[in-house]
Protein backbone atom coordinates (compact mmCIF):
# COMPACT_ATOMS: atom_id res chain seq x y z
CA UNK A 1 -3.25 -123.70 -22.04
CA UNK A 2 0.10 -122.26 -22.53
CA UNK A 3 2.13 -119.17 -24.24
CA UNK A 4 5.23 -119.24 -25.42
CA UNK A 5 7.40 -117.13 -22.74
CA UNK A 6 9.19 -114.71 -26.21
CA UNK A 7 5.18 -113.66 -26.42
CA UNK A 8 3.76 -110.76 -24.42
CA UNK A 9 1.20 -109.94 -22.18
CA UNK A 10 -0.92 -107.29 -22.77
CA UNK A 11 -4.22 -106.00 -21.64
CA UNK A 12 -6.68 -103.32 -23.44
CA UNK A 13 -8.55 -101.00 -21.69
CA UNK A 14 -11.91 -99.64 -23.88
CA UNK A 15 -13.34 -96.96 -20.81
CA UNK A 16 -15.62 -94.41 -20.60
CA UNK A 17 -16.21 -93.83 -17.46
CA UNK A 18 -15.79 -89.81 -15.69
CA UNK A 19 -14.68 -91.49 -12.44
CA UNK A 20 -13.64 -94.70 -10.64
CA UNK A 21 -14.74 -96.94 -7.88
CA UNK A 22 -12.53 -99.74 -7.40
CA UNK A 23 -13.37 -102.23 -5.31
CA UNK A 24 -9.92 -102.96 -3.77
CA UNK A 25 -7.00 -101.28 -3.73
CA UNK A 26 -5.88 -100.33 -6.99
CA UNK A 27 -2.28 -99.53 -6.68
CA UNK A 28 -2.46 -103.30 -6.10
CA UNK A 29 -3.73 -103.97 -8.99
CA UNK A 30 -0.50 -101.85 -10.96
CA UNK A 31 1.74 -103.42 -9.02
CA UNK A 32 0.12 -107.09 -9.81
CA UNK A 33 0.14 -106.22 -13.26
CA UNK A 34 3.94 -104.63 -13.50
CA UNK A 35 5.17 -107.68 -11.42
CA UNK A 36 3.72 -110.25 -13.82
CA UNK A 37 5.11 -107.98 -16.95
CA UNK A 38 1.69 -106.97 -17.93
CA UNK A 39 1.59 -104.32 -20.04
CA UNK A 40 -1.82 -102.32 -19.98
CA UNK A 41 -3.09 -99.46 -22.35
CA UNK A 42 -6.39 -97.54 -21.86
CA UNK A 43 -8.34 -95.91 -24.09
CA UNK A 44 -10.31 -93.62 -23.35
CA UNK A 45 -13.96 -91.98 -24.89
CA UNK A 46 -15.03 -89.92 -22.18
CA UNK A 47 -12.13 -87.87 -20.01
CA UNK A 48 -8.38 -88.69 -18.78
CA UNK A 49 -8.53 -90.43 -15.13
CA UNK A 50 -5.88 -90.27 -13.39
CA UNK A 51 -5.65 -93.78 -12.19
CA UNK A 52 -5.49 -95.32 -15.83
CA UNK A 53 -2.87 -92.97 -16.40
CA UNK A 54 -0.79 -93.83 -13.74
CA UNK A 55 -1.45 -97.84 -14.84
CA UNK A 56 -0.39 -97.56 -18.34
CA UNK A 57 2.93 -95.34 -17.03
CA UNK A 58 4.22 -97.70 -14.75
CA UNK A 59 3.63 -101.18 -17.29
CA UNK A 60 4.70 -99.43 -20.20
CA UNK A 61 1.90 -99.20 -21.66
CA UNK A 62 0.02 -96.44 -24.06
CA UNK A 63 -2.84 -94.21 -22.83
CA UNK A 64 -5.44 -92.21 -24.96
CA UNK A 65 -8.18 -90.06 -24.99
CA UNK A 66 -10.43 -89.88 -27.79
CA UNK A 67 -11.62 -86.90 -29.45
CA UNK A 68 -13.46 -87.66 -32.31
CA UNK A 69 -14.89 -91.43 -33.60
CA UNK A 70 -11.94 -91.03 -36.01
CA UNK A 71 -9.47 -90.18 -33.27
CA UNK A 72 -11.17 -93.32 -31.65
CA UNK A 73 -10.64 -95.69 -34.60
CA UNK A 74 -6.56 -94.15 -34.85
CA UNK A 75 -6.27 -95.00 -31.33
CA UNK A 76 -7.51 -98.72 -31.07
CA UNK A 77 -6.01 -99.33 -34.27
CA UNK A 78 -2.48 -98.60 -32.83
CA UNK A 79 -2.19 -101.34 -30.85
CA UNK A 80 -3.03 -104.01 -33.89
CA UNK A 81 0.75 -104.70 -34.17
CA UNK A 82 2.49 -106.24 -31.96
CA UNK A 83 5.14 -104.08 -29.85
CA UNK A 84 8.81 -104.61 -30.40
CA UNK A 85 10.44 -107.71 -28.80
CA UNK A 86 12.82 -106.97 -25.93
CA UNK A 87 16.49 -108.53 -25.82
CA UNK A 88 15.00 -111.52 -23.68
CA UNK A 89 12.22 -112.01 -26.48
CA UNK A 90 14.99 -112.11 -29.19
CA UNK A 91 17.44 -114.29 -27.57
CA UNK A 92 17.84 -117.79 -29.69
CA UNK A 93 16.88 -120.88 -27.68
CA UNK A 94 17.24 -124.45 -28.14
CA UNK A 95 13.58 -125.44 -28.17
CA UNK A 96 10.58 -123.65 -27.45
CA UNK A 97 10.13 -122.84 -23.81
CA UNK A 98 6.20 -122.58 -22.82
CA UNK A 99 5.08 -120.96 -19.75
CA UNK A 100 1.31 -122.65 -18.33
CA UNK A 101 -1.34 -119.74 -18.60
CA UNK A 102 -4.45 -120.09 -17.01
CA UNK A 103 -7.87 -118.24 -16.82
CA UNK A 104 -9.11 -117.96 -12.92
């Protein structure tokens, strides 16, 4: 399979969990996910943990916490469009270039 390297990567977080227990280390994980240009959201039903906070800060991503189902609903529903492209994404290139994406 392949994406097309203008696209993004992204990753939604649906949690409702009042703690954490990772199995590895998780700053890892952030630093894994920044690296690669993931960016990662979390929302949240239950209570703010600090560790998906800290994820969605340093990938640029959007964190939550739900109040109400309607709050809920708002907050999923924000990240239906896409996010704006970045100067790289805009750039105008002579073919398409594809990157090979793989599920392990």
């Amino acid at each position: 399979m392949f994406v097309v390297l203008s696209g993004t990567r992204e990753v939604l977080f649906v949690v409702s969990a009042l703690s954490s227990c990772d199995p590895g280390n998780v700053h890892t994980a952030i630093a894994a996910a920044k690296n690669a240009n993931i960016r990662v959201s979390v929302v949240s039903v239950a209570a703010e943990l600090h560790v998906c906070r800290r994820m969605t800060e340093e990938t640029g991503g959007l964190f939550g916490v739900s109040q109400s189902q309607h709050h809920l609903e708002e907050l999923v529903m924000a990240h239906v469009p896409p996010p704006p492209l970045n100067e790289e994404a805009t750039k105008v290139r002579p073919g398409i270039e594809f990157l090979p994406y793989h599920f392990s």
